[in-house]
N, C-alpha and C. Protein backbone atom coordinates (compact mmCIF):
# COMPACT_ATOMS: atom_id res chain seq x y z
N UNK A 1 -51.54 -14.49 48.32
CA UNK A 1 -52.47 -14.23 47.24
C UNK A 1 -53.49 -15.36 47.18
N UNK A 2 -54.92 -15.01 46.95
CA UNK A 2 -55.52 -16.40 47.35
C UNK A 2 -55.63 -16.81 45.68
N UNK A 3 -56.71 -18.14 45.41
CA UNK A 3 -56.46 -18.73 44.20
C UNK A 3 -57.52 -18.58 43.57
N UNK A 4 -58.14 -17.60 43.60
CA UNK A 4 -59.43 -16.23 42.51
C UNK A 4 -58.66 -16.05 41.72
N UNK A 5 -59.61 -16.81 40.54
CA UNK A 5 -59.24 -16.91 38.85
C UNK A 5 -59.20 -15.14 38.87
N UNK A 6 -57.55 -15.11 38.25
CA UNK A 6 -57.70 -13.36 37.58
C UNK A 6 -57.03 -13.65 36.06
N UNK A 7 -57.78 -13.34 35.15
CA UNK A 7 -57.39 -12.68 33.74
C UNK A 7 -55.87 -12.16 33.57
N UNK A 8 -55.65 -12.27 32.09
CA UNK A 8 -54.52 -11.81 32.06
C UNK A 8 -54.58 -10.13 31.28
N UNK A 9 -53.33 -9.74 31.93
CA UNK A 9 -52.85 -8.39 32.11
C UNK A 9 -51.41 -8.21 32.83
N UNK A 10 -51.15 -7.58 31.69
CA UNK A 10 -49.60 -7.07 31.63
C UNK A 10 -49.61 -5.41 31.42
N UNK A 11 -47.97 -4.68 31.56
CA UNK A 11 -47.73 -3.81 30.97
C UNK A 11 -46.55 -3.64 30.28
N UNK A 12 -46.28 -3.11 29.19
CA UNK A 12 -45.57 -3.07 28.32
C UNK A 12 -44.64 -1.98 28.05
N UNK A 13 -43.43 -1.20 28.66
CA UNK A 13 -43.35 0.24 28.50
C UNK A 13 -41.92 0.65 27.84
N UNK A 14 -41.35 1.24 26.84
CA UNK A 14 -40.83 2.06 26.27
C UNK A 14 -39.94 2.80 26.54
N UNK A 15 -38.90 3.04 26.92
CA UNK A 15 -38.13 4.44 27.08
C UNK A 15 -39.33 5.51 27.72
N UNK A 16 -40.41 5.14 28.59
CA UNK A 16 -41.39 5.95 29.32
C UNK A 16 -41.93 6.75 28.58
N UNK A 17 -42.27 6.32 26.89
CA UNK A 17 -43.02 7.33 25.85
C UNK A 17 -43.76 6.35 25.28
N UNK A 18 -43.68 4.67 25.24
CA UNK A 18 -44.87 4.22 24.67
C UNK A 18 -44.90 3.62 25.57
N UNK A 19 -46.44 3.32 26.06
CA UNK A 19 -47.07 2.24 27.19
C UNK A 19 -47.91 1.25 26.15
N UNK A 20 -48.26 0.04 26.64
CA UNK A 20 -49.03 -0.91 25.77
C UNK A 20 -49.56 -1.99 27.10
N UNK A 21 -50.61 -1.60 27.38
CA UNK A 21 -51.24 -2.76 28.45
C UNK A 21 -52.65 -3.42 28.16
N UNK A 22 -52.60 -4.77 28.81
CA UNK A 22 -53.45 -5.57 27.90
C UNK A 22 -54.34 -6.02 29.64
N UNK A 23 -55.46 -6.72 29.03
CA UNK A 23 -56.51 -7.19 30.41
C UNK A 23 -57.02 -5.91 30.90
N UNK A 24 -57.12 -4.43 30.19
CA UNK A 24 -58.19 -3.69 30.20
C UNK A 24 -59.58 -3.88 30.19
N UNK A 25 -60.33 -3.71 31.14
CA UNK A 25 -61.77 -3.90 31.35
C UNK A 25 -62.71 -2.57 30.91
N UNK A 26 -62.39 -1.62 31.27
CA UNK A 26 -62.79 -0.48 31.24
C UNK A 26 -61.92 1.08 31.26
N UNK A 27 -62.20 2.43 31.16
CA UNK A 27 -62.00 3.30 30.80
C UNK A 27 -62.54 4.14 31.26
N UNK A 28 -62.47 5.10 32.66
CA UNK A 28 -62.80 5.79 33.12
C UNK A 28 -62.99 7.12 32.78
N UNK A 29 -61.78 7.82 32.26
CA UNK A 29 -61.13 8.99 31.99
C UNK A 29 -59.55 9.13 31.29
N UNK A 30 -59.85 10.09 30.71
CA UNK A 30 -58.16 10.73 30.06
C UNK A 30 -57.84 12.10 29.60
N UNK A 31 -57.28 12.75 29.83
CA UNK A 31 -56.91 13.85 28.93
C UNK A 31 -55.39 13.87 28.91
N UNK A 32 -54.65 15.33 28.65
CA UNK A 32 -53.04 14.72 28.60
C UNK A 32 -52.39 14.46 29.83
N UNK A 33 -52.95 14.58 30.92
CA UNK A 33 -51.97 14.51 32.06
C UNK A 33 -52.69 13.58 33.10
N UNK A 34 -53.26 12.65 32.73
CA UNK A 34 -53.71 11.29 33.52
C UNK A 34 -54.84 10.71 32.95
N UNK A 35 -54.97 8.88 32.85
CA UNK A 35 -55.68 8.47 32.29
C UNK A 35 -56.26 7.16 33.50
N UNK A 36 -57.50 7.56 33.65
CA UNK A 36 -58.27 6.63 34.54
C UNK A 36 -58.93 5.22 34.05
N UNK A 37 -58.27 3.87 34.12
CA UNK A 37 -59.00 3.20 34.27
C UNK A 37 -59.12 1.94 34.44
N UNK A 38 -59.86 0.81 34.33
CA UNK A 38 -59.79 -0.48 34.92
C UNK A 38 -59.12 -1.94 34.56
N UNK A 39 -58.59 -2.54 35.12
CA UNK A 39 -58.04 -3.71 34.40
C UNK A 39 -58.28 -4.91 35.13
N UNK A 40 -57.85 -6.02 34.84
CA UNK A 40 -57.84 -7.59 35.54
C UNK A 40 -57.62 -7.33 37.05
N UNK A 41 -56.39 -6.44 37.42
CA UNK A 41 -56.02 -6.17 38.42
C UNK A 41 -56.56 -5.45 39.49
N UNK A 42 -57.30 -4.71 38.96
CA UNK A 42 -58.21 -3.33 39.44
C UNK A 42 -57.80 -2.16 38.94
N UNK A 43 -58.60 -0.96 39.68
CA UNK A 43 -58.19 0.15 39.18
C UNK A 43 -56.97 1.02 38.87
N UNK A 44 -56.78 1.78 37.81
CA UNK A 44 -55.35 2.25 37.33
C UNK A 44 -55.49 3.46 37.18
N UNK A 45 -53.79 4.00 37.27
CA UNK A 45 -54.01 5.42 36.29
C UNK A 45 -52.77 5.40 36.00
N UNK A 46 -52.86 6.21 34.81
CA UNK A 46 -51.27 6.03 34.04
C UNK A 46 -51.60 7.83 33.97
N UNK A 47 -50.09 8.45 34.82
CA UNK A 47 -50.05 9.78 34.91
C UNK A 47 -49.02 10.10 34.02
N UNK A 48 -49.08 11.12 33.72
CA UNK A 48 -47.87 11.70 32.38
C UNK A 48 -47.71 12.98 32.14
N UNK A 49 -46.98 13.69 31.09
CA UNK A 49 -47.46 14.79 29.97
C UNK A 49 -47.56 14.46 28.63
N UNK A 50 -48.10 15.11 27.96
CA UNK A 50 -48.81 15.03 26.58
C UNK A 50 -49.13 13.18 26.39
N UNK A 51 -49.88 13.04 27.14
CA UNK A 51 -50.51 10.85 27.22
C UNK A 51 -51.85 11.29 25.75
N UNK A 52 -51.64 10.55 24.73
CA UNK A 52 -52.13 10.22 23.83
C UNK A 52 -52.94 8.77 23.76
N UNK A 53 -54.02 8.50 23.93
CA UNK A 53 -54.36 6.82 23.53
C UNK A 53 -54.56 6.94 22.13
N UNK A 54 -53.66 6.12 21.65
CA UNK A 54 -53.75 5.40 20.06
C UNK A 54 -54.68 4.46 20.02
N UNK A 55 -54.89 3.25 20.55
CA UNK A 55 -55.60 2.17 20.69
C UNK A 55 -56.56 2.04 22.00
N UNK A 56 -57.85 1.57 22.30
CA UNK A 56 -58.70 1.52 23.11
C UNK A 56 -59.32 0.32 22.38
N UNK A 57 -59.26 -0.82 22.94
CA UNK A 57 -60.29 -1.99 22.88
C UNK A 57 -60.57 -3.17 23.68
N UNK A 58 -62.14 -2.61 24.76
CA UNK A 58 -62.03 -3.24 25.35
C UNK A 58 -62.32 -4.57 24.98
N UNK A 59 -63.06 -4.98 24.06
CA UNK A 59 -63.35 -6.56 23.74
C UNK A 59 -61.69 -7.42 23.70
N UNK A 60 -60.77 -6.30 22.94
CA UNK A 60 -59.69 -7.50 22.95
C UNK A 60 -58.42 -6.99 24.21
N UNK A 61 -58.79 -5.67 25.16
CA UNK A 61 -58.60 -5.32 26.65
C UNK A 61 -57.23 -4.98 26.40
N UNK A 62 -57.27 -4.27 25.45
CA UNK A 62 -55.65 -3.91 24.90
C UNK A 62 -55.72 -1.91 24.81
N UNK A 63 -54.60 -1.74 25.52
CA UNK A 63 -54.90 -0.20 25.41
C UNK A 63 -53.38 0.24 25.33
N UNK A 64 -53.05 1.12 23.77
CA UNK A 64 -52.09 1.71 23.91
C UNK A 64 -51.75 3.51 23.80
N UNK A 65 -50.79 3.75 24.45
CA UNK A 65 -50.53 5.61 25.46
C UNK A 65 -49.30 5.69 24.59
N UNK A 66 -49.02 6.98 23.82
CA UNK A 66 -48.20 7.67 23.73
C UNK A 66 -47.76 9.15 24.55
N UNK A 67 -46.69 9.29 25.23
CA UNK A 67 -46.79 10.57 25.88
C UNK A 67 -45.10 10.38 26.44
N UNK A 68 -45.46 10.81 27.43
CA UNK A 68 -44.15 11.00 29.13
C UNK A 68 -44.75 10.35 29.72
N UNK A 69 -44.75 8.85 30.30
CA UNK A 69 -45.16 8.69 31.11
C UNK A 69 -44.84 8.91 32.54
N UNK A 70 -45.31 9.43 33.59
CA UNK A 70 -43.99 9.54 34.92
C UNK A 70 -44.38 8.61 36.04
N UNK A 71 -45.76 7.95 36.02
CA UNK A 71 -45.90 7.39 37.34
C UNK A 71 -46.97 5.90 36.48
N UNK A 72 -47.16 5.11 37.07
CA UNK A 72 -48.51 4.13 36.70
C UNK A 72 -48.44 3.75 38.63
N UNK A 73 -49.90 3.90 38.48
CA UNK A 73 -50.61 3.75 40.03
C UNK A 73 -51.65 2.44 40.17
N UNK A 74 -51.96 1.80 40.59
CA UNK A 74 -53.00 0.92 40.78
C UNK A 74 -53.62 1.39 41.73
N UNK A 75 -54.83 0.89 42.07
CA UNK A 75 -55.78 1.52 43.35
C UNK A 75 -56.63 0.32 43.89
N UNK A 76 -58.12 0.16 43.37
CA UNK A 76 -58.97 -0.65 44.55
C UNK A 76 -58.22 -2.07 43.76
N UNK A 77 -58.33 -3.14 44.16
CA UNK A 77 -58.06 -4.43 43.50
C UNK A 77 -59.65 -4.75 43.21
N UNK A 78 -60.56 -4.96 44.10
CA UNK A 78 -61.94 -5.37 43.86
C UNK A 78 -62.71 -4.33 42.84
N UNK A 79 -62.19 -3.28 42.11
CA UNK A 79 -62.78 -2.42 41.20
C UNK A 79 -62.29 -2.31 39.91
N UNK A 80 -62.64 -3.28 38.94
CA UNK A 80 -62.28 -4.10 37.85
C UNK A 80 -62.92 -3.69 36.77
N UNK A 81 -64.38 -3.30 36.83
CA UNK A 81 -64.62 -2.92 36.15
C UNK A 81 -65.70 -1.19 36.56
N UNK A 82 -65.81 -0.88 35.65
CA UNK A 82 -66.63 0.63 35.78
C UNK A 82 -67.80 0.51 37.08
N UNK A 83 -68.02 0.92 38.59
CA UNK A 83 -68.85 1.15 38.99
C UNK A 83 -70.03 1.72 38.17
N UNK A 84 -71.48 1.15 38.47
CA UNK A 84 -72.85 1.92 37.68
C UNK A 84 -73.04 2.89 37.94
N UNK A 85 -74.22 3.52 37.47
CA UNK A 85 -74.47 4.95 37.87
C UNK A 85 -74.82 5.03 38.85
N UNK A 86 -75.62 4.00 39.56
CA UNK A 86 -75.93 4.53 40.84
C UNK A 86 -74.95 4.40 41.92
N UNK A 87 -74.08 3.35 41.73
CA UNK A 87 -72.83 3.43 42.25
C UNK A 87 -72.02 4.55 42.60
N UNK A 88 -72.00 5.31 41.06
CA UNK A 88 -71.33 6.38 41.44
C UNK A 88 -71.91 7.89 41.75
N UNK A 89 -73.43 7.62 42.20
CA UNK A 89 -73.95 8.76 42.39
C UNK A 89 -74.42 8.30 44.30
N UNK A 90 -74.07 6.92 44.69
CA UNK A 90 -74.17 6.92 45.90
C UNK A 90 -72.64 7.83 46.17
N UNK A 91 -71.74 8.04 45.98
CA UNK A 91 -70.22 7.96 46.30
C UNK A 91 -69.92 9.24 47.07
């Protein structure tokens, strides 16, 4: 692992019905059966049934999920926060 300052971020999980993760950057997407989006770490998704967000704030990068959760995925590491629009209209 090299020694690139990364933020803090954790996850926090429940009997797999409450999630609570912190060092949220951004917020891609959600509805009940997957929620897209970015943290200290890079990109996420927290997959489930009936996934509820109670809490969303990115200033204090705290995001909490009520649901089933069944899987949490990470993806790019270098994609931390929301690609721009043109970013995502090159894609």
């Amino acid at each position: 692992m090299s020694n690139e300052s990364i933020g803090r971020h954790s996850i926090v999980m429940q009997d797999c019905t409450n999630l609570s993760i912190s060092g949220v950057t951004d917020a891609d997407s959600f509805d009940e059966t997957r929620i897209q989006l970015f943290t200290e770490c890079g990109e996420m998704a927290v997959i489930g049934e009936n996934l509820h967000v109670n809490e969303m704030n990115v200033d204090t990068g705290r995001l909490t999920v009520e649901g089933t959760v069944t899987a949490i995925i990470y993806g790019d590491r270098a994609h931390r926060k929301r690609p721009g629009f043109l970013a995502r209209l090159l894609r």
